[in-house]
C-alpha atoms as a PDB file:
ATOM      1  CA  UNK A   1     -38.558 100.954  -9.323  1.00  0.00           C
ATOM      2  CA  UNK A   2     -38.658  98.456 -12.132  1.00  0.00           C
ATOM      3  CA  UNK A   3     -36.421  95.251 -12.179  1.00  0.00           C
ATOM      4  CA  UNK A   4     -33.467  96.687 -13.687  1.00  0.00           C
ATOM      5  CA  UNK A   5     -32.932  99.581 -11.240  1.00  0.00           C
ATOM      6  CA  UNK A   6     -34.039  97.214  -8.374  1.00  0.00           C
ATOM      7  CA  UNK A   7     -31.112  94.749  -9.353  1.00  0.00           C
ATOM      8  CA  UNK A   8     -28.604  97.418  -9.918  1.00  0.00           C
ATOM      9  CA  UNK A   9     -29.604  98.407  -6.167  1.00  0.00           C
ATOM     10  CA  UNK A  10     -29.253  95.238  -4.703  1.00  0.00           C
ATOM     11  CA  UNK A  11     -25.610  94.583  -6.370  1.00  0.00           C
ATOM     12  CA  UNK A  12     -24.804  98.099  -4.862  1.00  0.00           C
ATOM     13  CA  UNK A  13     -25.491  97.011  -1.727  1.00  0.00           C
ATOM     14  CA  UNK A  14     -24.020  93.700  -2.178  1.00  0.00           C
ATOM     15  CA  UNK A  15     -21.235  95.889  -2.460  1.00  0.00           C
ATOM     16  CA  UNK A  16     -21.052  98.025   0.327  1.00  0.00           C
ATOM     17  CA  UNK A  17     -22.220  95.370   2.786  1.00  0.00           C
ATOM     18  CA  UNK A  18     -19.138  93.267   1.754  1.00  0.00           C
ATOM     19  CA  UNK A  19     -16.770  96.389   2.412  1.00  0.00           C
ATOM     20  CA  UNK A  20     -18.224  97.027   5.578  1.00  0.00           C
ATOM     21  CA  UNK A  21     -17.584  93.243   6.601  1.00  0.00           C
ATOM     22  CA  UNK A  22     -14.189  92.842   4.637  1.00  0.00           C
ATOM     23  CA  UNK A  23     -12.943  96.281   6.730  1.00  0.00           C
ATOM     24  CA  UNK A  24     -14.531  94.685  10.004  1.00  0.00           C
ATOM     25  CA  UNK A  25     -13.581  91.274  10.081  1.00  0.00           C
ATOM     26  CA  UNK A  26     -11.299  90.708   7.478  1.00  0.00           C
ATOM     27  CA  UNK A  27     -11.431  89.518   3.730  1.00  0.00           C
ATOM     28  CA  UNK A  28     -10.376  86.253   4.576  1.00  0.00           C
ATOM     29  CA  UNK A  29     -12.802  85.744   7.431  1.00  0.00           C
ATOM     30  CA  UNK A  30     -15.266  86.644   5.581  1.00  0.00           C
ATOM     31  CA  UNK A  31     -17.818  83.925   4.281  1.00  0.00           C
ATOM     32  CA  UNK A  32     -20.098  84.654   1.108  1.00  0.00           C
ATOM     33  CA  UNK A  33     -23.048  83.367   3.355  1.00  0.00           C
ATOM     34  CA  UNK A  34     -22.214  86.086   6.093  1.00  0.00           C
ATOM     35  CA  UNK A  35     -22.516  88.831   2.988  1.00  0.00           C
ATOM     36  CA  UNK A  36     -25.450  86.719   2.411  1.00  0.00           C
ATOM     37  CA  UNK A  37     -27.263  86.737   5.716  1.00  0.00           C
ATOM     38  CA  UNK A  38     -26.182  91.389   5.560  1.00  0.00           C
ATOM     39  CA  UNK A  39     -28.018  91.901   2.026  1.00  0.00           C
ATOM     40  CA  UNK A  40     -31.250  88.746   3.240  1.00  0.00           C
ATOM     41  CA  UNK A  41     -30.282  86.741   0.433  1.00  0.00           C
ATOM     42  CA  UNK A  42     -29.845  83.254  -0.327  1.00  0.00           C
ATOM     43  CA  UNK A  43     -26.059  82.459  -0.869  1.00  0.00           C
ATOM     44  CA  UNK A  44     -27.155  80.959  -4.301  1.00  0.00           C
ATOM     45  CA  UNK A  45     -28.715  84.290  -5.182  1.00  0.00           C
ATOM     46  CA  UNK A  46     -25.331  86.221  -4.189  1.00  0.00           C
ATOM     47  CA  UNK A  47     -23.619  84.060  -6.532  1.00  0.00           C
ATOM     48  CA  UNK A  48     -25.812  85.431  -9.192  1.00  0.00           C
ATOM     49  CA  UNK A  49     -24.866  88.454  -8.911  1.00  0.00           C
ATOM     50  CA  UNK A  50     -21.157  87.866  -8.234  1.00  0.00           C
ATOM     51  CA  UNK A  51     -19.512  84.836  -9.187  1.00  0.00           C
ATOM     52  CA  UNK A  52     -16.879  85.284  -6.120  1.00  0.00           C
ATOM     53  CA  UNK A  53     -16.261  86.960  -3.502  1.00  0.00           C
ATOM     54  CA  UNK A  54     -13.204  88.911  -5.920  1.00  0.00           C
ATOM     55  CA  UNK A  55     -15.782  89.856  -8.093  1.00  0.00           C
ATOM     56  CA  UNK A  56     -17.185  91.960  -5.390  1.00  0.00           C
ATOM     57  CA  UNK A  57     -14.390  93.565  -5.109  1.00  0.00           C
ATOM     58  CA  UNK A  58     -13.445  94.538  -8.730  1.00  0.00           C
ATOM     59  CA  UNK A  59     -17.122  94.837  -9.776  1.00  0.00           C
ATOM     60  CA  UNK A  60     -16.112  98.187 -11.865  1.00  0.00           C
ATOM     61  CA  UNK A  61     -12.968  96.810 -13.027  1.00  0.00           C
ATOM     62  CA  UNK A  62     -13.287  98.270 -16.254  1.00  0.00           C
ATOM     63  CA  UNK A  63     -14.451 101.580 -15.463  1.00  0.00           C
ATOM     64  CA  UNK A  64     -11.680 103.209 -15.177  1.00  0.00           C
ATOM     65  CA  UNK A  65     -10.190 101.812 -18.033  1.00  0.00           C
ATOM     66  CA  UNK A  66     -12.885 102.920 -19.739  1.00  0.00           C
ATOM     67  CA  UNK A  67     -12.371 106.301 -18.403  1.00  0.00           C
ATOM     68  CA  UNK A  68      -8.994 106.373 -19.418  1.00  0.00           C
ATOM     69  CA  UNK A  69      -9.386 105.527 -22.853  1.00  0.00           C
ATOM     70  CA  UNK A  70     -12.073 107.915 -23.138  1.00  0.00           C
ATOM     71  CA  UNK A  71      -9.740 110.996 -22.173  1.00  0.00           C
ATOM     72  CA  UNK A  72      -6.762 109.873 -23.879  1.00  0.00           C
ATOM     73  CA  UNK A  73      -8.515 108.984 -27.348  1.00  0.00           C
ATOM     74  CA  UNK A  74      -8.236 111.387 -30.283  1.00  0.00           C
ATOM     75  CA  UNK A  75      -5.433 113.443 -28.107  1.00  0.00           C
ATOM     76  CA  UNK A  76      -2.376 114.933 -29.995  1.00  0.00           C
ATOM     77  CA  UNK A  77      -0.873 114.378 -26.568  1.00  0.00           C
ATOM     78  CA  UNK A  78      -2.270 111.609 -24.654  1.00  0.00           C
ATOM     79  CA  UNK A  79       0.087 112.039 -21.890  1.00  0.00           C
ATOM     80  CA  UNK A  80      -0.663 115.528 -21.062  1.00  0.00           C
ATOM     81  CA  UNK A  81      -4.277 114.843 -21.631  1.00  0.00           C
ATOM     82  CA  UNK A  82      -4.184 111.983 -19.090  1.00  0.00           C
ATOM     83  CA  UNK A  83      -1.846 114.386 -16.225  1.00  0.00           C
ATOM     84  CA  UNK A  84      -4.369 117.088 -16.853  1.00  0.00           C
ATOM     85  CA  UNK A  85      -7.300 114.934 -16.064  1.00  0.00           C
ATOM     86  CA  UNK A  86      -5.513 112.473 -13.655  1.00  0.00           C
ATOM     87  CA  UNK A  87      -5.090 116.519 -11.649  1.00  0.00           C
ATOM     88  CA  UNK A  88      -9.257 117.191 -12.355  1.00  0.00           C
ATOM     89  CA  UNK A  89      -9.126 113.481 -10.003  1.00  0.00           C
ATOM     90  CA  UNK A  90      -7.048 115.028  -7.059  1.00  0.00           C
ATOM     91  CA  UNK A  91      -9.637 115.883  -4.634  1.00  0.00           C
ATOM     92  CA  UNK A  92     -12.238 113.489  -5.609  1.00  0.00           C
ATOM     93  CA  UNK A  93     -10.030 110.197  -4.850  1.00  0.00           C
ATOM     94  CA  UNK A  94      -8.559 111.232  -2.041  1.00  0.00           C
ATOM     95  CA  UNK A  95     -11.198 111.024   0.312  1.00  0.00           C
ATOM     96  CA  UNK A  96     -12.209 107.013  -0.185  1.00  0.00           C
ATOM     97  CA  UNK A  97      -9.119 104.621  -0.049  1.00  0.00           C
ATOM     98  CA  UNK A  98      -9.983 101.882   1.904  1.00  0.00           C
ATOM     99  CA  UNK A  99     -10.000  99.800  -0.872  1.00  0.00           C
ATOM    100  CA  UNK A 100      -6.404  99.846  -1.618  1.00  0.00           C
ATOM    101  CA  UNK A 101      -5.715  99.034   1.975  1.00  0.00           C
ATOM    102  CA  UNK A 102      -8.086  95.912   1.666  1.00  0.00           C
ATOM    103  CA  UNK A 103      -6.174  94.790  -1.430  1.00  0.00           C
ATOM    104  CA  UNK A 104      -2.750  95.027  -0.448  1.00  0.00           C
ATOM    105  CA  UNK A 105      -3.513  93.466   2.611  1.00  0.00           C
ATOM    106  CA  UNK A 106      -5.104  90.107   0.953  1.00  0.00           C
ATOM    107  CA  UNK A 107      -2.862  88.377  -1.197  1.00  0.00           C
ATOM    108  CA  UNK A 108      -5.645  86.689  -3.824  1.00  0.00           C
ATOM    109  CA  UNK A 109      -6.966  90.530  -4.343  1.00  0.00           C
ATOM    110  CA  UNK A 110      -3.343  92.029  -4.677  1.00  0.00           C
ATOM    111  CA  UNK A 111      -2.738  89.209  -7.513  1.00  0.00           C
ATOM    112  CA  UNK A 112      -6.243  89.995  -9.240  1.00  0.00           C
ATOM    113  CA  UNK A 113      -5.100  93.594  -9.289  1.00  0.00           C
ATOM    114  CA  UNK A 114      -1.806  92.614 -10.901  1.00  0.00           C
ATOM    115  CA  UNK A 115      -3.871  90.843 -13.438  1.00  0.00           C
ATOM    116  CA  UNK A 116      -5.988  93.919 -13.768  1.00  0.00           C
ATOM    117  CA  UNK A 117      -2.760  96.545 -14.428  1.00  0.00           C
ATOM    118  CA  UNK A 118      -1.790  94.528 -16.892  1.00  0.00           C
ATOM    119  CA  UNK A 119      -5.377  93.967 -18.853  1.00  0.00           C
ATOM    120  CA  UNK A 120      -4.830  97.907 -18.538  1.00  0.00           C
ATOM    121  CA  UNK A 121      -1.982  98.270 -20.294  1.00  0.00           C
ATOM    122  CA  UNK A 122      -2.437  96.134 -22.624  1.00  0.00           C
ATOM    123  CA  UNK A 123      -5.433  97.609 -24.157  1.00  0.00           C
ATOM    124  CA  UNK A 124      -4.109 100.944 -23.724  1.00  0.00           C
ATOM    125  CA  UNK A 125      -0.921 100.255 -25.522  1.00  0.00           C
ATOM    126  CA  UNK A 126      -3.453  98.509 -28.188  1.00  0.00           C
ATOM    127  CA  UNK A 127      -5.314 101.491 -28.405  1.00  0.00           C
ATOM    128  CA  UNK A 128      -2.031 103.525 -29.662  1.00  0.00           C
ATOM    129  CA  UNK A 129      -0.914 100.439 -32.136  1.00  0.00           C
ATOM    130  CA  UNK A 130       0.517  98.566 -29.366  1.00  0.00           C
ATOM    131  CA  UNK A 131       4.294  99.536 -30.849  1.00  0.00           C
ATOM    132  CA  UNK A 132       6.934 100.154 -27.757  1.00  0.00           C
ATOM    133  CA  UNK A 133       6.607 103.759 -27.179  1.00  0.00           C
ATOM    134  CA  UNK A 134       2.735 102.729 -26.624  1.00  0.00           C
ATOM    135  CA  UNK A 135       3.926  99.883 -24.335  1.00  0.00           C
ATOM    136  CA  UNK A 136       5.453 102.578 -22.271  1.00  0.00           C
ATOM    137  CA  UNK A 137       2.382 105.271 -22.581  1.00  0.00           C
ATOM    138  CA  UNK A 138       0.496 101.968 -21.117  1.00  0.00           C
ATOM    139  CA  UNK A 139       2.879 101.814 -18.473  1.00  0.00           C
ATOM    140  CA  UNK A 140       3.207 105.037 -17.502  1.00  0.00           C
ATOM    141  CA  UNK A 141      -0.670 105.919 -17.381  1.00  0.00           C
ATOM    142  CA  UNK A 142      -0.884 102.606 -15.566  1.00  0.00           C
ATOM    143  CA  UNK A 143       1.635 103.606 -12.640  1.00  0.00           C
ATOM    144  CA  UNK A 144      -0.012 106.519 -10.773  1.00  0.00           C
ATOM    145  CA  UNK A 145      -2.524 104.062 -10.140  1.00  0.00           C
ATOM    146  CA  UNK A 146      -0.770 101.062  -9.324  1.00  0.00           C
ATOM    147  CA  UNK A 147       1.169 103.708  -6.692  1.00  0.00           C
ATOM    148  CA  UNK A 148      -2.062 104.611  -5.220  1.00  0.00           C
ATOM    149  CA  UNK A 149      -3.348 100.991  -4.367  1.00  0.00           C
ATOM    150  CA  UNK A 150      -0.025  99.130  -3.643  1.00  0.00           C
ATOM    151  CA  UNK A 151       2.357 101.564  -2.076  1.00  0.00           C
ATOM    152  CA  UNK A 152      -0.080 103.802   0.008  1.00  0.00           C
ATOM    153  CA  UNK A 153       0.738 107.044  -1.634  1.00  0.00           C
ATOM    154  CA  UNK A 154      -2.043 109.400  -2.483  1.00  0.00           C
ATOM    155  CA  UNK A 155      -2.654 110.880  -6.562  1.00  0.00           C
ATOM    156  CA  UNK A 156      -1.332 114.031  -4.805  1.00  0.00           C
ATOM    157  CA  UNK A 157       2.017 113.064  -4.034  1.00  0.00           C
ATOM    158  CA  UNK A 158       2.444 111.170  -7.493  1.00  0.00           C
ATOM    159  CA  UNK A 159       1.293 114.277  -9.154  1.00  0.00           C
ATOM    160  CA  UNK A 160       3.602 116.345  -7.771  1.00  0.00           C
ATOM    161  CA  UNK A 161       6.417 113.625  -8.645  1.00  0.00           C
ATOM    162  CA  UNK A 162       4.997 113.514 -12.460  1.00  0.00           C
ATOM    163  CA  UNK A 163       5.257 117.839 -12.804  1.00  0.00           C
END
């Protein structure tokens, strides 16, 4: 394993570590030297991988926004596109939502989220010449998922509300 891969491994189980104590204990109770101590690393080494203890949490905050623009650019239909791929999602998302529960239960995450949605749609809407009807595109792409990790409901029931 060279260093690369072994630093990609160690932020991955930064990660899941810090789940595991967020969903046992509590974000709030938990300390960065307790995630610490669970991965054997200094705290000042932590912090080199993740500046706080948020940034465990959204480590991948632009991956889906990534993902997003990837399906929607070049459509004649973006919306459609997006539904249609949002539907390919269904099963796969379903299975792993503790995360959303973690968030809306901690106030500094929900607001980081917040911040997030919005980061979301406004590079969407730039991607689409950031006029209003891509404003609402933004918006609208932006809400299944907002849905998902602030009101508890799963991609299934939103996608049967969208059809």
């Amino acid at each position: 394993m060279n260093r690369e891969e072994k630093k990609r491994a160690k932020r991955e189980e930064i990660v899941e570590k810090s789940i595991a104590l967020f969903s046992e204990k509590g974000y709030d109770n938990t300390t960065t030297a307790e995630i610490a101590a669970a991965c054997q690393i200094a705290k000042k080494t932590l912090f080199q991988y993740f500046p706080s203890k948020e940034d465990i949490i959204f480590e991948n905050e632009r991956e889906l926004l990534e993902q997003i623009l990837e399906v929607i650019n070049d459509s004649t239909n973006p919306w459609q596109t997006y539904l249609d791929w949002l539907k390919s999602l269904e099963q796969e998302n379903e299975e792993n939502l503790s995360l959303p529960a973690l968030i809306r239960a901690t106030p500094a995450l929900h607001d980081r989220l917040l911040r997030m949605w919005a980061m979301y749609e406004n590079e969407i809407a730039q991607a689409f010449d950031n006029n209003l009807s891509a404003t609402i595109l933004a918006a609208k792409i932006v809400l299944p998922w907002r849905l998902v990790f602030e009101r508890d409901y799963t991609i299934s029931q939103i996608i049967k509300e969208l059809a």
